[in-house]
C-alpha atoms as a PDB file:
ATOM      1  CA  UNK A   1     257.089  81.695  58.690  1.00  0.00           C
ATOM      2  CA  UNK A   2     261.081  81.070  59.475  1.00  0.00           C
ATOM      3  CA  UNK A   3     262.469  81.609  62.901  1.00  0.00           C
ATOM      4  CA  UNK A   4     262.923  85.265  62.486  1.00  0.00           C
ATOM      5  CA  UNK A   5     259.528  85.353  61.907  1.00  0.00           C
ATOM      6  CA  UNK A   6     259.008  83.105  65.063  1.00  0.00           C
ATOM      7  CA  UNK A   7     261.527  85.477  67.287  1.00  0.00           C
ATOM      8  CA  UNK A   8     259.240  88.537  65.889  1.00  0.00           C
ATOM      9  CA  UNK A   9     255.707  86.661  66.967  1.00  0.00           C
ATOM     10  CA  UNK A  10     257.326  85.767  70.663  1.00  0.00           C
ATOM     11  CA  UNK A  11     258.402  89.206  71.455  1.00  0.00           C
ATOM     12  CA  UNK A  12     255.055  90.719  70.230  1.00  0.00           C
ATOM     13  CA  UNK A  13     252.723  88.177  72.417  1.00  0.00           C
ATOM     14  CA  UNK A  14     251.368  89.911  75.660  1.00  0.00           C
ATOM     15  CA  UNK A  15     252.538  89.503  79.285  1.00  0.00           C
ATOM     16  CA  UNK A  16     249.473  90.733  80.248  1.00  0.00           C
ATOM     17  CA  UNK A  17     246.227  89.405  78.656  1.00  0.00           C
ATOM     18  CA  UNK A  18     243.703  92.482  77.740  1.00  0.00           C
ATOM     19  CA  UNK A  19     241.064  92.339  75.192  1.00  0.00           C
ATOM     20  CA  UNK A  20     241.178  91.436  71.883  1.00  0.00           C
ATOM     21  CA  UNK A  21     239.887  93.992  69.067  1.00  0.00           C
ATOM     22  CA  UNK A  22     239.450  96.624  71.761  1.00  0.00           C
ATOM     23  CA  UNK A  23     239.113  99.616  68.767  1.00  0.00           C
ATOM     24  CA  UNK A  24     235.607  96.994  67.405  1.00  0.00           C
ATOM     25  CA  UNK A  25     233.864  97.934  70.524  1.00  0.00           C
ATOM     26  CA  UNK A  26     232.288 101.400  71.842  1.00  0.00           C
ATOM     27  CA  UNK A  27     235.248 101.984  74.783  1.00  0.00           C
ATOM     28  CA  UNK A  28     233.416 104.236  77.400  1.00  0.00           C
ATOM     29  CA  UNK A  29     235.319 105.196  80.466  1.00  0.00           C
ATOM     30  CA  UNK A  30     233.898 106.290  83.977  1.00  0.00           C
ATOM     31  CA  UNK A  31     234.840 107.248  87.263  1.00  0.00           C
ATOM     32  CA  UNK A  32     233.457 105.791  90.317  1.00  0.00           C
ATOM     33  CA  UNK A  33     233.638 108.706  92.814  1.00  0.00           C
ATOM     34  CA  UNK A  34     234.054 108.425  96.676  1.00  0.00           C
ATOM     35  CA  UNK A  35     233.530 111.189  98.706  1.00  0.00           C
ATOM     36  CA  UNK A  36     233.441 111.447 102.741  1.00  0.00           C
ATOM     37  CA  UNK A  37     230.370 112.830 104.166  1.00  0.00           C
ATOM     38  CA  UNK A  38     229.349 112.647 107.823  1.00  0.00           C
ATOM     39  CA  UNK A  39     232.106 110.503 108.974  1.00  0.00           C
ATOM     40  CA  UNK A  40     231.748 107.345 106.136  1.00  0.00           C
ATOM     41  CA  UNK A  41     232.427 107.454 102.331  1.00  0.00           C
ATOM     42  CA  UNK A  42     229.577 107.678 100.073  1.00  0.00           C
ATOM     43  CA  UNK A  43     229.612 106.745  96.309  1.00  0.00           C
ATOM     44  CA  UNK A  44     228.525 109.848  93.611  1.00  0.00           C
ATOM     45  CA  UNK A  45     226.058 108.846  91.022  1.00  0.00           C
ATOM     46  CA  UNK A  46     224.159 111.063  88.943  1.00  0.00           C
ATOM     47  CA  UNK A  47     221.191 110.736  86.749  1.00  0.00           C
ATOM     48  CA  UNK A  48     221.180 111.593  83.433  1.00  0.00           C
ATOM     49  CA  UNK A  49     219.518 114.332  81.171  1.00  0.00           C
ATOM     50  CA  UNK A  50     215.705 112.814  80.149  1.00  0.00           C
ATOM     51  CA  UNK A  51     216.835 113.644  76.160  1.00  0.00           C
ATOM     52  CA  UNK A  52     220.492 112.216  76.041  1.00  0.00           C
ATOM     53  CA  UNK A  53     221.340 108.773  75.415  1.00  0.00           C
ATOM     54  CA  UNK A  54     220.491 106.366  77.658  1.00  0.00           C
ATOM     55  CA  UNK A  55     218.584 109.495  79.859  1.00  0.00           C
ATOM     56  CA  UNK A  56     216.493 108.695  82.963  1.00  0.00           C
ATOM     57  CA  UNK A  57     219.051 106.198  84.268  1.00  0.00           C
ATOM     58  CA  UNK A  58     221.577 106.755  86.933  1.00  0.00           C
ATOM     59  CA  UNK A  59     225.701 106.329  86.275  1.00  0.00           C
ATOM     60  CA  UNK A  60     228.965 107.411  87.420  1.00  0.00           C
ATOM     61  CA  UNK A  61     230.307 109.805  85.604  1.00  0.00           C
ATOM     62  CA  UNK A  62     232.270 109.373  82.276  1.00  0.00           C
ATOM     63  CA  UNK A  63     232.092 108.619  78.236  1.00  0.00           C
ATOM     64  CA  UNK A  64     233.766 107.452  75.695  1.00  0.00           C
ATOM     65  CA  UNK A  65     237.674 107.763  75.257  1.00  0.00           C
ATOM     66  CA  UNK A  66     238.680 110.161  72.258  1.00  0.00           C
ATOM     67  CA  UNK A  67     242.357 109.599  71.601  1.00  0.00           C
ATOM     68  CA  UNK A  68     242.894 113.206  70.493  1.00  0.00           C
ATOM     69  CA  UNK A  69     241.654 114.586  73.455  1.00  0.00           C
ATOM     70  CA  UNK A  70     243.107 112.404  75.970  1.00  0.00           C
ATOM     71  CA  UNK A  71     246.305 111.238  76.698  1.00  0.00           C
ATOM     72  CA  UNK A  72     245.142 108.202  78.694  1.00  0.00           C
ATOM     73  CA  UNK A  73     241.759 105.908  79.506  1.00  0.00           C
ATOM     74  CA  UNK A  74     242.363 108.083  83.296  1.00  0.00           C
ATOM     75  CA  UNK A  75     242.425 111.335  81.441  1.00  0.00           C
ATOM     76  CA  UNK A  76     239.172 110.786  79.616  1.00  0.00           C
ATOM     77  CA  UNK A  77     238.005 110.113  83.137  1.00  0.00           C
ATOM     78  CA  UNK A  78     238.596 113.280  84.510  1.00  0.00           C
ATOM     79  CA  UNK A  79     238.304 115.128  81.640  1.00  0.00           C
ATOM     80  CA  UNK A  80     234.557 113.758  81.665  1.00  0.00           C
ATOM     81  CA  UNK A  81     233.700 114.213  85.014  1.00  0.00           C
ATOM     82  CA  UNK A  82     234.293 117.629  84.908  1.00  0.00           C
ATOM     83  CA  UNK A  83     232.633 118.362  82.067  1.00  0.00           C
ATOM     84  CA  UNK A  84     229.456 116.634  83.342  1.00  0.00           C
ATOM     85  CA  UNK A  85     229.937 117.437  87.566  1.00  0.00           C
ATOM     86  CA  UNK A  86     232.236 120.707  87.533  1.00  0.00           C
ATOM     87  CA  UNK A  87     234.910 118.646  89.491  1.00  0.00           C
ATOM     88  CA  UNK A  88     238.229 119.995  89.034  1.00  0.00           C
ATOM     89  CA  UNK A  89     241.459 117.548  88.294  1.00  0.00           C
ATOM     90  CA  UNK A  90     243.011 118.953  91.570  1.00  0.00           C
ATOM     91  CA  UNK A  91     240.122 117.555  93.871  1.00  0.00           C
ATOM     92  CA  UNK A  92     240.263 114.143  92.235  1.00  0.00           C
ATOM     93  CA  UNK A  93     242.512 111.612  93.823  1.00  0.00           C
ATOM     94  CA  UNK A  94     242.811 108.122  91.443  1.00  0.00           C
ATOM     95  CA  UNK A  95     243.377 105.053  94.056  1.00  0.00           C
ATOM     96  CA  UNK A  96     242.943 102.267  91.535  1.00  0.00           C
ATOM     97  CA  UNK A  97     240.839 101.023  88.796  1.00  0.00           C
ATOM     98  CA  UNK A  98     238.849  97.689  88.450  1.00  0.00           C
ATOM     99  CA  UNK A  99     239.257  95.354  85.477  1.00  0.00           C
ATOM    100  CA  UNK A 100     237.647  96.300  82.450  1.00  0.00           C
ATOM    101  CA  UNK A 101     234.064  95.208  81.671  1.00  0.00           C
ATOM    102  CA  UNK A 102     233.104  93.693  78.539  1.00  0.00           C
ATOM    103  CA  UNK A 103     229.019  94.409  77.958  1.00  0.00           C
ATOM    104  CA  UNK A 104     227.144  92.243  75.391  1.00  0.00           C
ATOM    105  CA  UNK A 105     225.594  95.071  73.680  1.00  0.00           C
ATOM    106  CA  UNK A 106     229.928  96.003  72.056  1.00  0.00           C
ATOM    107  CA  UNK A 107     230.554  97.930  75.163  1.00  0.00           C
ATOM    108  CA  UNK A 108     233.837  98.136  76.849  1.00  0.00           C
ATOM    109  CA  UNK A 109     234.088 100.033  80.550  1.00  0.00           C
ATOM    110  CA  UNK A 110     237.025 101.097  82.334  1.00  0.00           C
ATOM    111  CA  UNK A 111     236.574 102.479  85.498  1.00  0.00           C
ATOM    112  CA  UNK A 112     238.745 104.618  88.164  1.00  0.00           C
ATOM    113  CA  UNK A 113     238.293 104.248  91.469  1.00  0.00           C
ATOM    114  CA  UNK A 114     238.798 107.701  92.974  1.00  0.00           C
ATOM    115  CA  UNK A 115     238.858 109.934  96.247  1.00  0.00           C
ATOM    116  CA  UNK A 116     236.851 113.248  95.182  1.00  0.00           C
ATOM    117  CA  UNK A 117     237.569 116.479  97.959  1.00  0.00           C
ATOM    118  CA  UNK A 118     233.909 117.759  98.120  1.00  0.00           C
ATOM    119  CA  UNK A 119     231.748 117.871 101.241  1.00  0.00           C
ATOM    120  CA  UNK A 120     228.729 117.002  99.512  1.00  0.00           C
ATOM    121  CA  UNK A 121     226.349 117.405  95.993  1.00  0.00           C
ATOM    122  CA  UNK A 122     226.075 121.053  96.832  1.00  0.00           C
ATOM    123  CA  UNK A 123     229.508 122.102  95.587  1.00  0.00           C
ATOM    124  CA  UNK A 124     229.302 120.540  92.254  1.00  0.00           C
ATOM    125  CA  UNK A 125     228.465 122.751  89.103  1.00  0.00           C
ATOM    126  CA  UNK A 126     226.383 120.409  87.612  1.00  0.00           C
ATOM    127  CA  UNK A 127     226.248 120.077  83.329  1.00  0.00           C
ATOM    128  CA  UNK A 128     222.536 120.636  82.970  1.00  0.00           C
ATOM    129  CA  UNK A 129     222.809 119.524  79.242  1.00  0.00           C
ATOM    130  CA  UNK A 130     223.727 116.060  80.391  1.00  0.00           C
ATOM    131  CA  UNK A 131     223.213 115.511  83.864  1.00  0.00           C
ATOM    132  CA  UNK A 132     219.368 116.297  85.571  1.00  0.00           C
ATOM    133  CA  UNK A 133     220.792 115.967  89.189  1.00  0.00           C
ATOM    134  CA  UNK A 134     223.734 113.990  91.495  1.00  0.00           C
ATOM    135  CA  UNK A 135     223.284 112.093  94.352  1.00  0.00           C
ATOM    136  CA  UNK A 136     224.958 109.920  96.901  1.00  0.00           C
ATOM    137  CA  UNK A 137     224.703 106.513  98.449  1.00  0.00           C
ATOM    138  CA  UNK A 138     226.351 105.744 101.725  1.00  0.00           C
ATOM    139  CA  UNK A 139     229.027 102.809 100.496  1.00  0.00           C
ATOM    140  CA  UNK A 140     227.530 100.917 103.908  1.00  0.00           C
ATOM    141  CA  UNK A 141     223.836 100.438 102.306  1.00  0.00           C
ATOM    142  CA  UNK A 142     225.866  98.552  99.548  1.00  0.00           C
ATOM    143  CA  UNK A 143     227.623  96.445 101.974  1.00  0.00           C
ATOM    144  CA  UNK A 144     224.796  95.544 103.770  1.00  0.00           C
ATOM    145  CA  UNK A 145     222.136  95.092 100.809  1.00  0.00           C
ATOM    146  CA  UNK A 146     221.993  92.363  98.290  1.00  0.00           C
ATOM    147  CA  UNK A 147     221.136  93.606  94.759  1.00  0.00           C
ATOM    148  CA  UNK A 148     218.041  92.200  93.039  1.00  0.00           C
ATOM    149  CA  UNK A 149     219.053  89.639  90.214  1.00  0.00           C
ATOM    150  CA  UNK A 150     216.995  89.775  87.210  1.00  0.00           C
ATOM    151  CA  UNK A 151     218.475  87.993  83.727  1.00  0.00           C
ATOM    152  CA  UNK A 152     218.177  88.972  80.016  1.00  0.00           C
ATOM    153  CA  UNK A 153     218.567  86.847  76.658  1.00  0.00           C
ATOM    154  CA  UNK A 154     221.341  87.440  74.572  1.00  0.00           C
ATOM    155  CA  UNK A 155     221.286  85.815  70.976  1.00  0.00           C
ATOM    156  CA  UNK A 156     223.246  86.968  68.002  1.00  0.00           C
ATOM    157  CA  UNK A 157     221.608  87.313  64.736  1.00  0.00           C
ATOM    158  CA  UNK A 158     222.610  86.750  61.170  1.00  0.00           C
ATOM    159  CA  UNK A 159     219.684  88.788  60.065  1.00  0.00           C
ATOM    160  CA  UNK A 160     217.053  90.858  60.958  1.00  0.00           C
ATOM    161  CA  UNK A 161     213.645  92.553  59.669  1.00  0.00           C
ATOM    162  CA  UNK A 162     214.242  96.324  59.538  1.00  0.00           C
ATOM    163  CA  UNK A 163     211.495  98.961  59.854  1.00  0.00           C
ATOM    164  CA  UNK A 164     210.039  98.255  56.517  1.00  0.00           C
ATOM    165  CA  UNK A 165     209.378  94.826  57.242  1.00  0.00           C
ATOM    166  CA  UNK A 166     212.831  94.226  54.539  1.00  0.00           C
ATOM    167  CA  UNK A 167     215.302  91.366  55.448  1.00  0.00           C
ATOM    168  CA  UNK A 168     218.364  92.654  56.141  1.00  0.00           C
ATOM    169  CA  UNK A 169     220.870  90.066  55.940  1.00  0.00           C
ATOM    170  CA  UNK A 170     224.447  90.576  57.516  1.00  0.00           C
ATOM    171  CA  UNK A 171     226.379  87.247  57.710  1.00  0.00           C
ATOM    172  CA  UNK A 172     225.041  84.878  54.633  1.00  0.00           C
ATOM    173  CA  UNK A 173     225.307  81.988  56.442  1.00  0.00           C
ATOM    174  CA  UNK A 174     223.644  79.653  53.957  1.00  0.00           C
ATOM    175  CA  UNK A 175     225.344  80.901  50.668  1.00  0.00           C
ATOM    176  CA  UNK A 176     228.916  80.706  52.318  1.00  0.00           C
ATOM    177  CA  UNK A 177     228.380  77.085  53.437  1.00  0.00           C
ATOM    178  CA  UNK A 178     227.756  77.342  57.270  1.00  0.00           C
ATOM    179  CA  UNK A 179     226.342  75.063  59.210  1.00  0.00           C
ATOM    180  CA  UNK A 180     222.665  75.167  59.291  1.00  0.00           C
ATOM    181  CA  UNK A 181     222.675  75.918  63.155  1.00  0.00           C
ATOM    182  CA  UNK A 182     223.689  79.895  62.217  1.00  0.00           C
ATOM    183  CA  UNK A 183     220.971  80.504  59.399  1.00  0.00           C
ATOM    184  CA  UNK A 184     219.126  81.931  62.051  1.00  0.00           C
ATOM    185  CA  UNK A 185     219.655  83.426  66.095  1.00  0.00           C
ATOM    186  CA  UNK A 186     221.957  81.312  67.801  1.00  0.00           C
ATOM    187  CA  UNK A 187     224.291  81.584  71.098  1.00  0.00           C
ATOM    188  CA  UNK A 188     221.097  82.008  73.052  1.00  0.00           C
ATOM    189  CA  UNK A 189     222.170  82.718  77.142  1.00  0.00           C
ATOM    190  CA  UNK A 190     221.056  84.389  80.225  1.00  0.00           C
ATOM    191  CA  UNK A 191     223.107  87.766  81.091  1.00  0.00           C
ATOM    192  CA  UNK A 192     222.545  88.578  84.943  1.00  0.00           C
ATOM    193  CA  UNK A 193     221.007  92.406  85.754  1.00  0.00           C
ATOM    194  CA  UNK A 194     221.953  93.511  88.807  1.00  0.00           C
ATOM    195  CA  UNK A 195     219.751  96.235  90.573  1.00  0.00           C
ATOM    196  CA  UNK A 196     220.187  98.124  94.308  1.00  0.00           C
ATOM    197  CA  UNK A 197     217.574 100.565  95.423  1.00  0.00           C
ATOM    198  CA  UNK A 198     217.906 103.246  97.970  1.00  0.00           C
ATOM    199  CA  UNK A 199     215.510 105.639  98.996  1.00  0.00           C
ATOM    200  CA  UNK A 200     213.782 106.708  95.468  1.00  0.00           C
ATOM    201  CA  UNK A 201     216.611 106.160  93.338  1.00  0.00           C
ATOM    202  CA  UNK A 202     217.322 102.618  91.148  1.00  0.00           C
ATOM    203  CA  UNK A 203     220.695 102.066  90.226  1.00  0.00           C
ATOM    204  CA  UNK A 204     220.872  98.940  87.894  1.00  0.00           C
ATOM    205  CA  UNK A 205     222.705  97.616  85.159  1.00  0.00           C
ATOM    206  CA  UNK A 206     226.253  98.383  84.019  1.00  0.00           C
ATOM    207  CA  UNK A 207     226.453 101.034  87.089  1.00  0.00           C
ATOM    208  CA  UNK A 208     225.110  98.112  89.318  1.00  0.00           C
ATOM    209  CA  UNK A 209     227.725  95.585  88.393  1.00  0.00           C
ATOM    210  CA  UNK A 210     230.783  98.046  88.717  1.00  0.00           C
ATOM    211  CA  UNK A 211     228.929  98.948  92.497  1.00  0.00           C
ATOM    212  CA  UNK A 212     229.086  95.285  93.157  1.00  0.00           C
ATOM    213  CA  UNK A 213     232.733  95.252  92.294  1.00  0.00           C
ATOM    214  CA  UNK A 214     233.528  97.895  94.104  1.00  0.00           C
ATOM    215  CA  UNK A 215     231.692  96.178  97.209  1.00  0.00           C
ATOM    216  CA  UNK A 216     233.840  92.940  96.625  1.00  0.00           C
ATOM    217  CA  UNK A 217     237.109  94.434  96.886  1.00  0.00           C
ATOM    218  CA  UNK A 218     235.795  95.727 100.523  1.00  0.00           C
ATOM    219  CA  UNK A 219     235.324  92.171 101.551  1.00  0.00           C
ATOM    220  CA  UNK A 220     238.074  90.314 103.289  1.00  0.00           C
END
């Protein structure tokens, strides 16, 4: 590399950190609704359709970013929740967004914070094909209730038995020299589950984690 090369390197590092190989992860987007009901905002969830991806579990709405659809990560948000909630763009107000969560299942999440103009679940059209019903939480019971934490193991494999009982082996560790310590699982660590409960509902997980966010920018 000469100095040319050098200039060309300095003007093409970041300002602003972000995340490195974005495009190798799934990038889903979602909007975290508030609406104002009965003098105090409330946060929208919905639970998903039993026989989708994922179904049974409650989540703001969104999906994943498609780049000839959308014109922005805020686009696919809106574009999304109307698809899934019947919102229109013109009742959807975007106030901010948090930072971008990294899962450790190759998910990315960005999420919009947003003001939605509905007086309550009864307006909403709702996509029957994805969503089973909507909901929403007073953003007070969050404030006022710590979630339940729960932890998970996280390990990475180099190989694993498929449903054949085969090896399958995706990073030869051995042949290409590695130390012994990645033959097998390794990077074995707790990841923190986060769950809230109101009334019959559970809302844990990714959803939980981006409520808790949401509940620490309120704090002072």
């Amino acid at each position: 590399m000469d100095k040319k090369g050098l200039d060309d390197m300095i003007k093409n590092l970041t300002e602003i950190p972000g995340i490195l190989d974005k495009e190798l992860y799934h990038n889903s987007v979602v909007l975290i609704p508030l609406v104002f009901i009965g003098g105090e905002y409330h946060l929208l969830f919905q639970m998903r359709n039993f026989n989708i991806r994922q179904g049974g579990e409650v989540s703001f709405p969104g999906g994943m970013y498609d780049p000839t659809e959308d014109e922005s990560l805020e686009a696919t948000a809106i574009r999304e929740t109307y698809e899934e909630m019947g919102i229109p763009k013109d009742k959807i107000k975007i106030i901010g967004r948090l930072d971008t969560m990294v899962a450790p299942m190759g998910i990315t999440i960005d999420s919009f914070v947003s003001l939605v103009d509905i007086g309550g679940t009864d307006e909403l059209i709702i996509n029957k094909n994805e969503v089973e019903y909507a909901f929403t939480v007073p953003v007070s019971h969050f404030e006022n209730s710590q979630p339940e934490k729960y932890n998970t193991r996280v390990m990475i494999e180099s190989s694993y038995m498929d449903e054949e009982g085969r090896k399958v082996t995706l990073l030869p560790a051995e042949e290409l020299g590695l130390p012994e310590l990645y033959y097998k699982s390794w990077g074995r660590r707790n990841y923190e589950i986060l769950i809230y409960r109101y009334k019959n509902e559970m809302i844990w997980g990714m959803t939980a984690r981006l409520v808790y966010e949401v509940v620490k920018k309120l704090k002072r």
